[in-house]
N, C-alpha and C. Protein backbone atom coordinates (compact mmCIF):
# COMPACT_ATOMS: atom_id res chain seq x y z
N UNK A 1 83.09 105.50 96.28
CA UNK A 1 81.71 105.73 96.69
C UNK A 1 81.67 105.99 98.19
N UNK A 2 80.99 106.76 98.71
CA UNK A 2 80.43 107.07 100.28
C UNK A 2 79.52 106.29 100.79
N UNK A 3 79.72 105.73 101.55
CA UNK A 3 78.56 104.99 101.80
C UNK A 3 78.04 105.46 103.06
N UNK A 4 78.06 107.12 103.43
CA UNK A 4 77.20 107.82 104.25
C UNK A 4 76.60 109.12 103.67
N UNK A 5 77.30 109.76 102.45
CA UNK A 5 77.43 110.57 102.29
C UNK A 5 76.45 110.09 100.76
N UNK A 6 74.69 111.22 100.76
CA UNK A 6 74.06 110.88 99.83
C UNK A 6 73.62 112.09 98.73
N UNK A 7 73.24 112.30 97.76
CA UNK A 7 73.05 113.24 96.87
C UNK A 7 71.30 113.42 97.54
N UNK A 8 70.95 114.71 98.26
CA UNK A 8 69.72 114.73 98.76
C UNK A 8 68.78 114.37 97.94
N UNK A 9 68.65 114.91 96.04
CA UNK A 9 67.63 115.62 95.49
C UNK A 9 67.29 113.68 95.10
N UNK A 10 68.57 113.06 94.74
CA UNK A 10 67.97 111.20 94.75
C UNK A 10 67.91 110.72 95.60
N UNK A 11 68.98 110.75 97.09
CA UNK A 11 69.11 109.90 97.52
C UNK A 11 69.42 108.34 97.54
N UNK A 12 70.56 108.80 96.63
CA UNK A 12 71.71 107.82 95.91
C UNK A 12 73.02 107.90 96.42
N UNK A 13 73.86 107.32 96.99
CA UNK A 13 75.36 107.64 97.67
C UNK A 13 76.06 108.23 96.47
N UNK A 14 77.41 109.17 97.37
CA UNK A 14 78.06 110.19 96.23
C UNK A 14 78.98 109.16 95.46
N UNK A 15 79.22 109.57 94.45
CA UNK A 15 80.54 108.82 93.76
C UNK A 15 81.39 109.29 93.32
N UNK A 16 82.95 109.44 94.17
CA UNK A 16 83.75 110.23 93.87
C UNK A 16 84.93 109.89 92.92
N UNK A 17 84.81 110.82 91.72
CA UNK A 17 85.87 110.41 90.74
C UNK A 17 87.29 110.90 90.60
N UNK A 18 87.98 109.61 90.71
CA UNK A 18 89.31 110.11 90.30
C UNK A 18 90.07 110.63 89.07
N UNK A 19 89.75 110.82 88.23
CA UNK A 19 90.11 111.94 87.02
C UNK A 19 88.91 112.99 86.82
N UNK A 20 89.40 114.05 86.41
CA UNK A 20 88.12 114.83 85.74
C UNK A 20 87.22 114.52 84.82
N UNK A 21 86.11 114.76 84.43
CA UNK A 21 85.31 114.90 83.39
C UNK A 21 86.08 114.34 82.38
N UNK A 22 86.81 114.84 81.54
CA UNK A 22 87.07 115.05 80.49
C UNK A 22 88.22 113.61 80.04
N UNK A 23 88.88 113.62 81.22
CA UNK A 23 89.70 112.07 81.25
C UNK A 23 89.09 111.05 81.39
N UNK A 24 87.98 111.23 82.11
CA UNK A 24 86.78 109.81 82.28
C UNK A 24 86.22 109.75 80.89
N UNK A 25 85.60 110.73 79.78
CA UNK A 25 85.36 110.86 78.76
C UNK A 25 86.24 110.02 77.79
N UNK A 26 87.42 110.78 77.98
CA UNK A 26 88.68 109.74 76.95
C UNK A 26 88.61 108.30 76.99
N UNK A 27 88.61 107.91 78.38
CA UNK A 27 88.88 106.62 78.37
C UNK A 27 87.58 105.46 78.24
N UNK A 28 86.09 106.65 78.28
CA UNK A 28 85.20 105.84 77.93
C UNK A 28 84.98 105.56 76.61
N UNK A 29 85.67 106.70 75.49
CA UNK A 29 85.40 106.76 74.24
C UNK A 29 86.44 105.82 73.89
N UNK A 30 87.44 106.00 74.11
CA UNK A 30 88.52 104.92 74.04
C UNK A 30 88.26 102.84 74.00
N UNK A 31 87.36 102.56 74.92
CA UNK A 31 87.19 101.46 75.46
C UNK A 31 85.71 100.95 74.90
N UNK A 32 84.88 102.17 74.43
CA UNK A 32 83.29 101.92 74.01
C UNK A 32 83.19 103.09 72.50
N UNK A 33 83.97 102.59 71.76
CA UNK A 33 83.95 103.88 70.54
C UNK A 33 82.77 104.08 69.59
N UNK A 34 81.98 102.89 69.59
CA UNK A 34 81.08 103.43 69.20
C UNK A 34 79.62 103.57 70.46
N UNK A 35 79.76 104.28 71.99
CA UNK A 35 78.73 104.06 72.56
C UNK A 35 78.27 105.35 72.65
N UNK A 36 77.52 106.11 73.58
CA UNK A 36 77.06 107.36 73.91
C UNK A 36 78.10 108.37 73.45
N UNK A 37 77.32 109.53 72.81
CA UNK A 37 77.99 110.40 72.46
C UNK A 37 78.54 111.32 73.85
N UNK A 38 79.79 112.47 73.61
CA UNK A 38 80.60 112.99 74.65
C UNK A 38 79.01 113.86 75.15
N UNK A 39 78.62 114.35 74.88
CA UNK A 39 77.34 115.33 75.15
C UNK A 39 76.46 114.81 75.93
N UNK A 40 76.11 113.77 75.62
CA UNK A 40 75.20 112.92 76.65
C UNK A 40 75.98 112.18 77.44
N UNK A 41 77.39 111.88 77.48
CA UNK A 41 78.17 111.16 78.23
C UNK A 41 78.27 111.79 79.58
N UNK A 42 78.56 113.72 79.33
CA UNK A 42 79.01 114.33 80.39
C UNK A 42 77.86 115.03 81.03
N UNK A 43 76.52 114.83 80.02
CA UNK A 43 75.22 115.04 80.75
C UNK A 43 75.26 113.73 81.56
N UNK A 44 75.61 112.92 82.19
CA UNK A 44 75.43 112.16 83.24
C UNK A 44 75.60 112.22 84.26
N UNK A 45 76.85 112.91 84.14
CA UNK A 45 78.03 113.17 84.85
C UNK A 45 78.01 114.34 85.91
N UNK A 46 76.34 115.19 85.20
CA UNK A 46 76.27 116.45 86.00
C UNK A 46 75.37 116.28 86.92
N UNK A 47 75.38 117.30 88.41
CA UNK A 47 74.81 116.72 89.39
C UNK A 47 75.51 116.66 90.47
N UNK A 48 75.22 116.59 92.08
CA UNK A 48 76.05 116.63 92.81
C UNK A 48 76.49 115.64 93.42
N UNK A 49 75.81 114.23 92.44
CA UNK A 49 75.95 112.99 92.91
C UNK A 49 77.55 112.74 92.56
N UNK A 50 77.97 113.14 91.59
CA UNK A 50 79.31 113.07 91.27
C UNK A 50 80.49 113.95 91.24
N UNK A 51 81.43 113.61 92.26
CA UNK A 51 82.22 114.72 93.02
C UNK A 51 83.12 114.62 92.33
N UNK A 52 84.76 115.31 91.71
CA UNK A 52 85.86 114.60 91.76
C UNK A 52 86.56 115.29 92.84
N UNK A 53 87.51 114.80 93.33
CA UNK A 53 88.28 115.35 94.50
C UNK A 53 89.95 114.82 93.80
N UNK A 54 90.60 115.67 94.05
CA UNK A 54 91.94 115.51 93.97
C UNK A 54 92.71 114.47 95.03
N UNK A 55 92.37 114.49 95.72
CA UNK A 55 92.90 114.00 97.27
C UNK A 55 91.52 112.82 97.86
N UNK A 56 91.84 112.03 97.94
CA UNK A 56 90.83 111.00 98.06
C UNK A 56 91.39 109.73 98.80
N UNK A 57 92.82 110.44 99.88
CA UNK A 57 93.28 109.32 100.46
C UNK A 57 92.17 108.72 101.56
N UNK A 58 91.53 109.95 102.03
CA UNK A 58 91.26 109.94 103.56
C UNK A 58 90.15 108.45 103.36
N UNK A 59 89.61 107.90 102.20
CA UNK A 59 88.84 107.44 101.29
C UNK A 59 88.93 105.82 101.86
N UNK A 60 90.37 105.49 101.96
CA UNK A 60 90.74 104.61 102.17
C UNK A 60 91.85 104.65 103.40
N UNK A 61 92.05 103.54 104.33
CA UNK A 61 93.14 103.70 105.23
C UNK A 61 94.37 103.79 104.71
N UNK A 62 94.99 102.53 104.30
CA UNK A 62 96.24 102.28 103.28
C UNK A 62 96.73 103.14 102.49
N UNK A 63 95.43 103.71 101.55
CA UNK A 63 96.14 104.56 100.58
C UNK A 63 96.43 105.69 101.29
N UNK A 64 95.86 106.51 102.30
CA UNK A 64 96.12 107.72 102.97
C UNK A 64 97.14 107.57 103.68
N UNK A 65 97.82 106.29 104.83
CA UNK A 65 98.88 106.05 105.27
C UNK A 65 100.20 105.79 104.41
N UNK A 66 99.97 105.13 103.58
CA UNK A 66 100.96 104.83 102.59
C UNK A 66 101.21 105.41 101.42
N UNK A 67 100.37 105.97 101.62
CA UNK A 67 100.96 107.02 99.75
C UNK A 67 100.38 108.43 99.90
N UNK A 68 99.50 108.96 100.38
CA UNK A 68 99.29 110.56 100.78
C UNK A 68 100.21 111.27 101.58
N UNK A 69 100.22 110.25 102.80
CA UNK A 69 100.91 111.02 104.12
C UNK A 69 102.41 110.83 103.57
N UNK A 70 103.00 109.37 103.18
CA UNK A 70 104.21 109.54 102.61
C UNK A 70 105.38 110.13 101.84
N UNK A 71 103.64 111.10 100.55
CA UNK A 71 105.01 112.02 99.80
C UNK A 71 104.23 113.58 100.57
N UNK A 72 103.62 113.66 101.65
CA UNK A 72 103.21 114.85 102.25
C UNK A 72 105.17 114.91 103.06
N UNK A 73 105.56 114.02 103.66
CA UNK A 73 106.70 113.83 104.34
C UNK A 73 107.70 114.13 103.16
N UNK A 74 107.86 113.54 102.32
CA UNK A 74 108.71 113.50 101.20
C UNK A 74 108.77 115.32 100.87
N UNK A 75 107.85 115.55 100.50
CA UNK A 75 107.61 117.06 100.43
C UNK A 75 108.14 117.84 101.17
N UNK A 76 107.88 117.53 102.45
CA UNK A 76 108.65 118.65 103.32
C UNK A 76 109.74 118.40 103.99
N UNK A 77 110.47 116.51 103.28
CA UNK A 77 112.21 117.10 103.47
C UNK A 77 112.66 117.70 102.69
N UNK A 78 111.84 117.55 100.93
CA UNK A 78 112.76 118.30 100.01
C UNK A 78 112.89 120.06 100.58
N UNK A 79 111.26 120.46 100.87
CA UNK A 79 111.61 121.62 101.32
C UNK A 79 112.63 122.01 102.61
N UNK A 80 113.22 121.71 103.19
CA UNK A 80 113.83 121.37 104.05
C UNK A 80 115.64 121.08 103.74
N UNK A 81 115.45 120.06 102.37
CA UNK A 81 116.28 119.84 102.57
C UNK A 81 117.42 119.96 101.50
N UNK A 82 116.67 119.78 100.50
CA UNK A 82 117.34 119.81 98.88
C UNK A 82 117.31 121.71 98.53
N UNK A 83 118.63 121.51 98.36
CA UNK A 83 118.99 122.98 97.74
C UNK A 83 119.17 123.33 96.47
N UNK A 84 119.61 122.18 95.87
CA UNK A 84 119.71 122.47 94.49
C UNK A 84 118.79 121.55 93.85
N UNK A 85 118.53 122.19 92.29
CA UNK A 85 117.40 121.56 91.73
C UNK A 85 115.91 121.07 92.44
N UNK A 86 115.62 121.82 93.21
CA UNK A 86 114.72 121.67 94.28
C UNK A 86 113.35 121.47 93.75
N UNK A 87 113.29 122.96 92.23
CA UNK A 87 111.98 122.37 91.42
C UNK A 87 111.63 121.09 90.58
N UNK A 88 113.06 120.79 90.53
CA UNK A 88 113.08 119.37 89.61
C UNK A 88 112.59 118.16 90.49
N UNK A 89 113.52 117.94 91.51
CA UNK A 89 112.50 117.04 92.93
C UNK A 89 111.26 117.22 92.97
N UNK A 90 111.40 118.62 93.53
CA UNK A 90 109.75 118.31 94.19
C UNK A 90 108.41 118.13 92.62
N UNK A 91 108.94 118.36 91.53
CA UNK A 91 108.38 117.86 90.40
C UNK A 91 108.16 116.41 90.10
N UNK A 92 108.84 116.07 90.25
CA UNK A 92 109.64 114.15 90.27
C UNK A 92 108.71 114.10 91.34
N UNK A 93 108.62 114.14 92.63
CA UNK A 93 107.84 113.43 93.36
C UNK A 93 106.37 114.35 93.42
N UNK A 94 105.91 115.08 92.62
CA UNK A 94 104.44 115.19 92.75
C UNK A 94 104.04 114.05 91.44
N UNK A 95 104.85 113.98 90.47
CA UNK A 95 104.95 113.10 89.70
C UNK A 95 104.69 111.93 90.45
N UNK A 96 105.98 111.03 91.16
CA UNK A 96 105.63 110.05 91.90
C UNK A 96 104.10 109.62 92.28
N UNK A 97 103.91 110.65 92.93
CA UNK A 97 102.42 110.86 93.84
C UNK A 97 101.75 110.51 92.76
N UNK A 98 101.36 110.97 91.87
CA UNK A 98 100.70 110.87 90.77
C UNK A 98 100.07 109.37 90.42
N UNK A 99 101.34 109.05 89.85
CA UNK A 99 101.74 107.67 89.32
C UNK A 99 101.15 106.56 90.04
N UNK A 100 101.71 106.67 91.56
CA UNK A 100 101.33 105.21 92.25
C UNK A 100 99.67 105.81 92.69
N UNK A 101 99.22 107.18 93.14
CA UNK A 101 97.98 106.82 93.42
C UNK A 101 96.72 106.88 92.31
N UNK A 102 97.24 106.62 91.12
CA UNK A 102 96.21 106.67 89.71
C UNK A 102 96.92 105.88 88.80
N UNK A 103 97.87 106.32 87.86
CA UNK A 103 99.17 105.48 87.13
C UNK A 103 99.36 103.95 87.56
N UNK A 104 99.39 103.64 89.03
CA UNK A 104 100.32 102.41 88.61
C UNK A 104 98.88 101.46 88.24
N UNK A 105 98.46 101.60 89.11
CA UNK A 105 96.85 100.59 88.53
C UNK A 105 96.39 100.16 87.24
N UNK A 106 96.48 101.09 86.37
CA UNK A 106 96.19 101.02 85.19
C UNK A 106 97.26 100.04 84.30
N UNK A 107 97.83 100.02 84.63
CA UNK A 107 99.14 98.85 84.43
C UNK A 107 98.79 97.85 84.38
N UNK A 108 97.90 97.50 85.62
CA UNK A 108 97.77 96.02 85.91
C UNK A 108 96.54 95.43 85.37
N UNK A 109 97.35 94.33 84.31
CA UNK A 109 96.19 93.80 83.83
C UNK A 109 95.93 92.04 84.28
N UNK A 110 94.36 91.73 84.00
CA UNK A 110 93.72 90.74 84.63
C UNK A 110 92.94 90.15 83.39
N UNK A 111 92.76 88.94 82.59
CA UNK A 111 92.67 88.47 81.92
C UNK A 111 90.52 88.46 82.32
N UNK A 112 89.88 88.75 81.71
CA UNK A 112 88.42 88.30 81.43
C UNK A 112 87.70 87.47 82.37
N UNK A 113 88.90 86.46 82.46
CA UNK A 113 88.14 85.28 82.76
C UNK A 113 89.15 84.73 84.36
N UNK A 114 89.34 85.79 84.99
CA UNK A 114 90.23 86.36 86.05
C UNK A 114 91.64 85.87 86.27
N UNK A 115 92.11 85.20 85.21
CA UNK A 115 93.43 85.33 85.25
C UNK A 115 94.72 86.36 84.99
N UNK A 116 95.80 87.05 86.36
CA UNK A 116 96.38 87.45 86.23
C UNK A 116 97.31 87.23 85.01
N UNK A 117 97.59 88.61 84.64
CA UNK A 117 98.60 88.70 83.30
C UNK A 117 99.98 89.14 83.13
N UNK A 118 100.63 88.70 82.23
CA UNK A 118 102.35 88.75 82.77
C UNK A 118 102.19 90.50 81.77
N UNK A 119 103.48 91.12 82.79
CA UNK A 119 104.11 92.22 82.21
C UNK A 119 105.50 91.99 82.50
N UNK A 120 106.07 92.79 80.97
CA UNK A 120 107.75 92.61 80.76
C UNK A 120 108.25 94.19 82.14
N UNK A 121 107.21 94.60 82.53
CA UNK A 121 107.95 95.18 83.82
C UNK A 121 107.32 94.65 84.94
N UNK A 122 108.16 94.91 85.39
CA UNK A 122 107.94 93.42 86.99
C UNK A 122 107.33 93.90 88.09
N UNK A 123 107.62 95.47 87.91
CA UNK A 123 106.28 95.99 89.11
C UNK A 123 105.03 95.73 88.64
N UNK A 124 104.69 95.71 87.29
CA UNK A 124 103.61 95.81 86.65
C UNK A 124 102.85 94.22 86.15
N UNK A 125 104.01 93.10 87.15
CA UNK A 125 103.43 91.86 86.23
C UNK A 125 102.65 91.18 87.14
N UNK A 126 101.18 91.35 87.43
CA UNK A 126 100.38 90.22 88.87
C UNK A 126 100.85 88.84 88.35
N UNK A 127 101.46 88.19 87.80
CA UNK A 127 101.37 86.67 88.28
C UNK A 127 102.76 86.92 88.37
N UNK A 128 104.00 88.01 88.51
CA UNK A 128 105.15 87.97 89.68
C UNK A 128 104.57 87.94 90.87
N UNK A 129 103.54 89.27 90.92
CA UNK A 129 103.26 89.46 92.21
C UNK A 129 102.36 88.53 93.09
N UNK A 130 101.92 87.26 92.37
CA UNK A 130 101.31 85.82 93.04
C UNK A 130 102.63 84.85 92.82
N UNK A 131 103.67 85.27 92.31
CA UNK A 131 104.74 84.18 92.63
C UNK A 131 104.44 83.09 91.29
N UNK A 132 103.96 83.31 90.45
CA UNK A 132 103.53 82.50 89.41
C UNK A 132 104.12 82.86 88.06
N UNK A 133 105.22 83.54 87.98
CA UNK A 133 105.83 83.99 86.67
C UNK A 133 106.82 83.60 86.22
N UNK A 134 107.14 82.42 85.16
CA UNK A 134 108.72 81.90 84.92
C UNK A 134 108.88 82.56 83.31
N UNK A 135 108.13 84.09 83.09
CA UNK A 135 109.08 84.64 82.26
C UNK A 135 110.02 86.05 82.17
N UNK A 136 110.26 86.28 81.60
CA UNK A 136 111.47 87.76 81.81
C UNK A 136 110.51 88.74 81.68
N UNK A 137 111.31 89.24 82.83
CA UNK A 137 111.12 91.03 82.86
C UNK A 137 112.15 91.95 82.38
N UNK A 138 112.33 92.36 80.98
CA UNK A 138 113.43 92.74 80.57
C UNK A 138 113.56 94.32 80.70
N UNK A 139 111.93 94.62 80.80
CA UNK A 139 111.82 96.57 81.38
C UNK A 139 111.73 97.16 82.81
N UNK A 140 112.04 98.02 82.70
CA UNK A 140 111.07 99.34 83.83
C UNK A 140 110.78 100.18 83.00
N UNK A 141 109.47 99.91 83.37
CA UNK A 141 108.74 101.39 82.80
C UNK A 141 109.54 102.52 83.08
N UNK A 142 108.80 103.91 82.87
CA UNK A 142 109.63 105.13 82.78
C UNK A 142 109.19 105.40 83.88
N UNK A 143 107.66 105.27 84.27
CA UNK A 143 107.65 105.77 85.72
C UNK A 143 108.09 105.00 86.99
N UNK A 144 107.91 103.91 86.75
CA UNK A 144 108.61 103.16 87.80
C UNK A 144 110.07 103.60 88.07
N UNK A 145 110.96 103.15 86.90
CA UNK A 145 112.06 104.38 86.95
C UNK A 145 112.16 105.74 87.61
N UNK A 146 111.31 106.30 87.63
CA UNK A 146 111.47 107.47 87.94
C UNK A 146 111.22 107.72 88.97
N UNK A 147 110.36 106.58 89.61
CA UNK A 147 110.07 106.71 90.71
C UNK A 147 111.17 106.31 92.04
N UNK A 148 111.97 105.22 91.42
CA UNK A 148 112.73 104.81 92.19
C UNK A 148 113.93 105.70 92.13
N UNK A 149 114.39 106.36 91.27
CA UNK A 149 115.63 107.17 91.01
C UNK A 149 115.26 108.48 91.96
N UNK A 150 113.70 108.95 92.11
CA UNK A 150 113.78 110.28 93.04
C UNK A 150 114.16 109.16 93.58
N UNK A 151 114.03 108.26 94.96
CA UNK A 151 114.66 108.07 96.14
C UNK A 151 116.27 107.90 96.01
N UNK A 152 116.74 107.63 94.77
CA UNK A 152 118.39 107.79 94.74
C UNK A 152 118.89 109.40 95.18
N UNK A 153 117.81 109.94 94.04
CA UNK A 153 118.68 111.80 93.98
C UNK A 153 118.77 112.13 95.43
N UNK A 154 116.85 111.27 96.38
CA UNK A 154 116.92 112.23 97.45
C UNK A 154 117.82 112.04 98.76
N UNK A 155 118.25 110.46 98.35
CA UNK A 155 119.13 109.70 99.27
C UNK A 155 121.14 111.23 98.74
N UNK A 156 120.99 111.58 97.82
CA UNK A 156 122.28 111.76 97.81
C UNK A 156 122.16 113.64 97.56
N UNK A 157 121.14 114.05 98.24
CA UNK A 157 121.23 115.25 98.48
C UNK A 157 120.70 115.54 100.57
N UNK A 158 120.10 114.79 100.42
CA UNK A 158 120.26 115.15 102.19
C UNK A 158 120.70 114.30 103.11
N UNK A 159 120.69 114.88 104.47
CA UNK A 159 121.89 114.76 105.58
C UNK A 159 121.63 113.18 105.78
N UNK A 160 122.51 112.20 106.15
CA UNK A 160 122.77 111.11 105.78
C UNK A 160 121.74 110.60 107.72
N UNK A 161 121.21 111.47 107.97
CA UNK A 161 119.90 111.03 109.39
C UNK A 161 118.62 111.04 108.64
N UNK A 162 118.31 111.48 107.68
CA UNK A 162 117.37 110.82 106.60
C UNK A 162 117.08 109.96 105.91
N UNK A 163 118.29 108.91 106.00
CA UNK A 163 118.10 108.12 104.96
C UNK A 163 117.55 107.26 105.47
N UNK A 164 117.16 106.66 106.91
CA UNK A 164 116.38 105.98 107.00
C UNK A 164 115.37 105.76 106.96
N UNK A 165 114.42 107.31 107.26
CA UNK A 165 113.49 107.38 106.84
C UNK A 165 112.90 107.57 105.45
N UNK A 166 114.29 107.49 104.47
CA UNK A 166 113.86 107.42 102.82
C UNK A 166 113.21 106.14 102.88
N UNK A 167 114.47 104.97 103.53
CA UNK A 167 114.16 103.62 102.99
C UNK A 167 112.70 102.95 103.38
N UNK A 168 112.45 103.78 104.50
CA UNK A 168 111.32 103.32 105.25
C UNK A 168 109.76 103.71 104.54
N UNK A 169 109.98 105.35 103.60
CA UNK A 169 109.29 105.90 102.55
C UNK A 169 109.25 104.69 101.52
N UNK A 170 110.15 104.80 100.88
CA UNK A 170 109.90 103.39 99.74
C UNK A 170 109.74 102.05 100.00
N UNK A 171 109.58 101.85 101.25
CA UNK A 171 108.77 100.84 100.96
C UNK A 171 107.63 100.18 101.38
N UNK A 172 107.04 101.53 102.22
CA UNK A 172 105.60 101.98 102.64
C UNK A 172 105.05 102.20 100.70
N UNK A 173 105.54 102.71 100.26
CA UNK A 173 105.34 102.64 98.78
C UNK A 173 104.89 101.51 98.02
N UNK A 174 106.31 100.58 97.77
CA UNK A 174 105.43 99.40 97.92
C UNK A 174 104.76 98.63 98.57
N UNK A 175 104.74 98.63 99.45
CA UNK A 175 103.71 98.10 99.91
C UNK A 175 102.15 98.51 99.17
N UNK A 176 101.85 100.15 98.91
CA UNK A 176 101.28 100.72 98.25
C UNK A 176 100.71 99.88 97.77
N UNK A 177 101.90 99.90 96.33
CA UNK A 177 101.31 99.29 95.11
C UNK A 177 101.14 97.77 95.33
N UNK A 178 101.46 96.98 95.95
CA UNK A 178 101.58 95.60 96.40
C UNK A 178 99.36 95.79 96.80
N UNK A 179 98.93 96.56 97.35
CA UNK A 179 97.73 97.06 97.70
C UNK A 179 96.99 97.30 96.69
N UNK A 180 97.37 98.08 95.09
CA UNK A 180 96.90 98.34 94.46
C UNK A 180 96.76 96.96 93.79
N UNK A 181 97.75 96.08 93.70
CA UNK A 181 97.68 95.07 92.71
C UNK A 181 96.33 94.12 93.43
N UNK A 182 96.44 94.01 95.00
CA UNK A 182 95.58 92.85 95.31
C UNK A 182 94.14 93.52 94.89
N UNK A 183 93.91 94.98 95.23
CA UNK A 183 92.77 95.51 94.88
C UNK A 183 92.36 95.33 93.09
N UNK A 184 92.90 95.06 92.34
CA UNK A 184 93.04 94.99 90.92
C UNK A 184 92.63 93.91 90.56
N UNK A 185 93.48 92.83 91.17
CA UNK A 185 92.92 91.15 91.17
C UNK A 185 91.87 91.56 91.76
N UNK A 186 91.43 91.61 92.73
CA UNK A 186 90.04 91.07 93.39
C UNK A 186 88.85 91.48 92.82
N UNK A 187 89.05 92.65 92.40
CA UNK A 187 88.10 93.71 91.84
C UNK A 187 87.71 93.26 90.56
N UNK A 188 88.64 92.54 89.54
CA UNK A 188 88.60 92.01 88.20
C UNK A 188 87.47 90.97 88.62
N UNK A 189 87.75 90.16 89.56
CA UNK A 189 87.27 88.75 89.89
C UNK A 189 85.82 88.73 90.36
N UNK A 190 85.82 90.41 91.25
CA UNK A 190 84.22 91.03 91.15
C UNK A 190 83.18 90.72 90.12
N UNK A 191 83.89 91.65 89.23
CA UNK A 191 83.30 92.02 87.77
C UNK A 191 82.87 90.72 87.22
N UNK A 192 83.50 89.44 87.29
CA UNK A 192 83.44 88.02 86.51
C UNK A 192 82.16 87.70 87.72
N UNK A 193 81.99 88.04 88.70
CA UNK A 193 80.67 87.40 89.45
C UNK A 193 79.56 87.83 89.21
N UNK A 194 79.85 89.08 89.23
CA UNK A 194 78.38 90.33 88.70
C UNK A 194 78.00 89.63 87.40
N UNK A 195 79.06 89.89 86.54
CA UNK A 195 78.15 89.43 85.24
C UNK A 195 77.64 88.38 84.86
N UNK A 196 77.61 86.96 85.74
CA UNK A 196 76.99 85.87 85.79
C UNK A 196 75.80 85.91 86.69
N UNK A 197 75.77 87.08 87.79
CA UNK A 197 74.16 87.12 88.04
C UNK A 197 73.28 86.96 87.25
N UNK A 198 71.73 86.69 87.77
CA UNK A 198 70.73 86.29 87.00
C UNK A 198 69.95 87.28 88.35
N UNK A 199 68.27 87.37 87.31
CA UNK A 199 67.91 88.02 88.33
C UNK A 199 67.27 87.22 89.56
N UNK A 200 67.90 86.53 89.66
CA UNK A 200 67.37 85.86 90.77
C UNK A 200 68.42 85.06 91.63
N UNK A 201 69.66 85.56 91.50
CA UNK A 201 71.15 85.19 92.42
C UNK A 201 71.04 86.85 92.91
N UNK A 202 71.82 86.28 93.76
CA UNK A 202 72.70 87.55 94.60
C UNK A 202 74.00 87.34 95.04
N UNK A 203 74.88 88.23 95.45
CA UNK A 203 76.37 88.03 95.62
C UNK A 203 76.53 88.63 96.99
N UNK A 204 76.47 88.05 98.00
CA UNK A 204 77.10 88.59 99.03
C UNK A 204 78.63 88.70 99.57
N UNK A 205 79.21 90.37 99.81
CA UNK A 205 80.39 90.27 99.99
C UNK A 205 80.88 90.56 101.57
N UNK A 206 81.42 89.73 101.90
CA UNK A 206 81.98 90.28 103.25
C UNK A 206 83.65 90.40 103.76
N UNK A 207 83.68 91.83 104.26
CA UNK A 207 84.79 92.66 104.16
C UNK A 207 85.74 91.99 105.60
């Protein structure tokens, strides 16, 4: 959401979405199957109150420092630097990009009643990532995998004065997602306050 930036004809702040139409659709029909039909769903949707933008680092500090600008760099060592299989890289890491700034979130799940929930992959488990997990992580996901293996390929195709700045890439990364997870918890823990309003509480938040 903008909180300068308003739709004139309401004068309602914009709200900018991260999937298109049609993926916001899926996952509402998905989660509410029997609620509003797709027709009146995406009649809501129309209007200039609701933007989607591809690129939505600038949105946030963190995510634009740590995961926009990061595979913007990543990008132009492969161009730079990888000679062979060059479409397969720079595929793999628009992929990457992908993943951690939409993908990994969706991973993380938060129990109702705001308790973090274990996952058998360990990037993906918040009560590892609160230090609260005594059970196995016996996976990696595929993208997590994949994510970490581009930094292998890219560590062993260019000049060995890069590699520090690989290591320094991955783990501006995590850190990333370490960002996404606290935003996930907190945000869950939102949702559990809102819906115990009455009309006559209020929730004040301060940033």
């Amino acid at each position: 959401m903008s909180s300068y930036k308003t739709d004139n004809s309401i004068g309602l702040p914009i709200l900018y979405l991260q999937d298109h139409k049609k993926a916001l659709w899926n996952k509402f029909h998905k989660k509410y199957p029997n609620g509003m039909q797709r027709t009146t769903f995406m009649t809501q949707l129309e209007g200039s109150r609701f933007v989607y933008k591809e690129t939505l680092g600038s949105l946030c500090t963190t995510c634009n420092e740590l995961g926009y600008k990061v595979f913007e760099n990543i990008e132009s060592l492969i161009n730079t630097q990888i000679k062979n299989n060059m479409l397969k890289v720079r595929n793999d890491a628009r992929d990457g990009s992908k993943f951690v700034r939409k993908g990994f979130a969706t991973n993380l799940k938060v129990s109702p009643i705001e308790v973090a929930l274990h996952s058998p992959c360990i990037s993906h488990c918040l009560q590892q990532a609160f230090d609260n997990c005594n059970l196995d992580h016996p996976e990696i996901c595929k993208d997590c995998d994949k994510l970490f293996t581009l930094f292998s390929n890219l560590k062993e195709n260019v000049d060995s004065e890069f590699h520090e700045s690989l290591i320094e890439y991955q783990n501006q990364l995590i850190y990333l997602m370490a960002h996404h997870a606290r935003k996930t918890y907190l945000n869950a823990q939102l949702d559990v306050e809102l819906a115990q309003l009455d009309m006559n509480g209020a929730l004040l938040i301060v940033d």
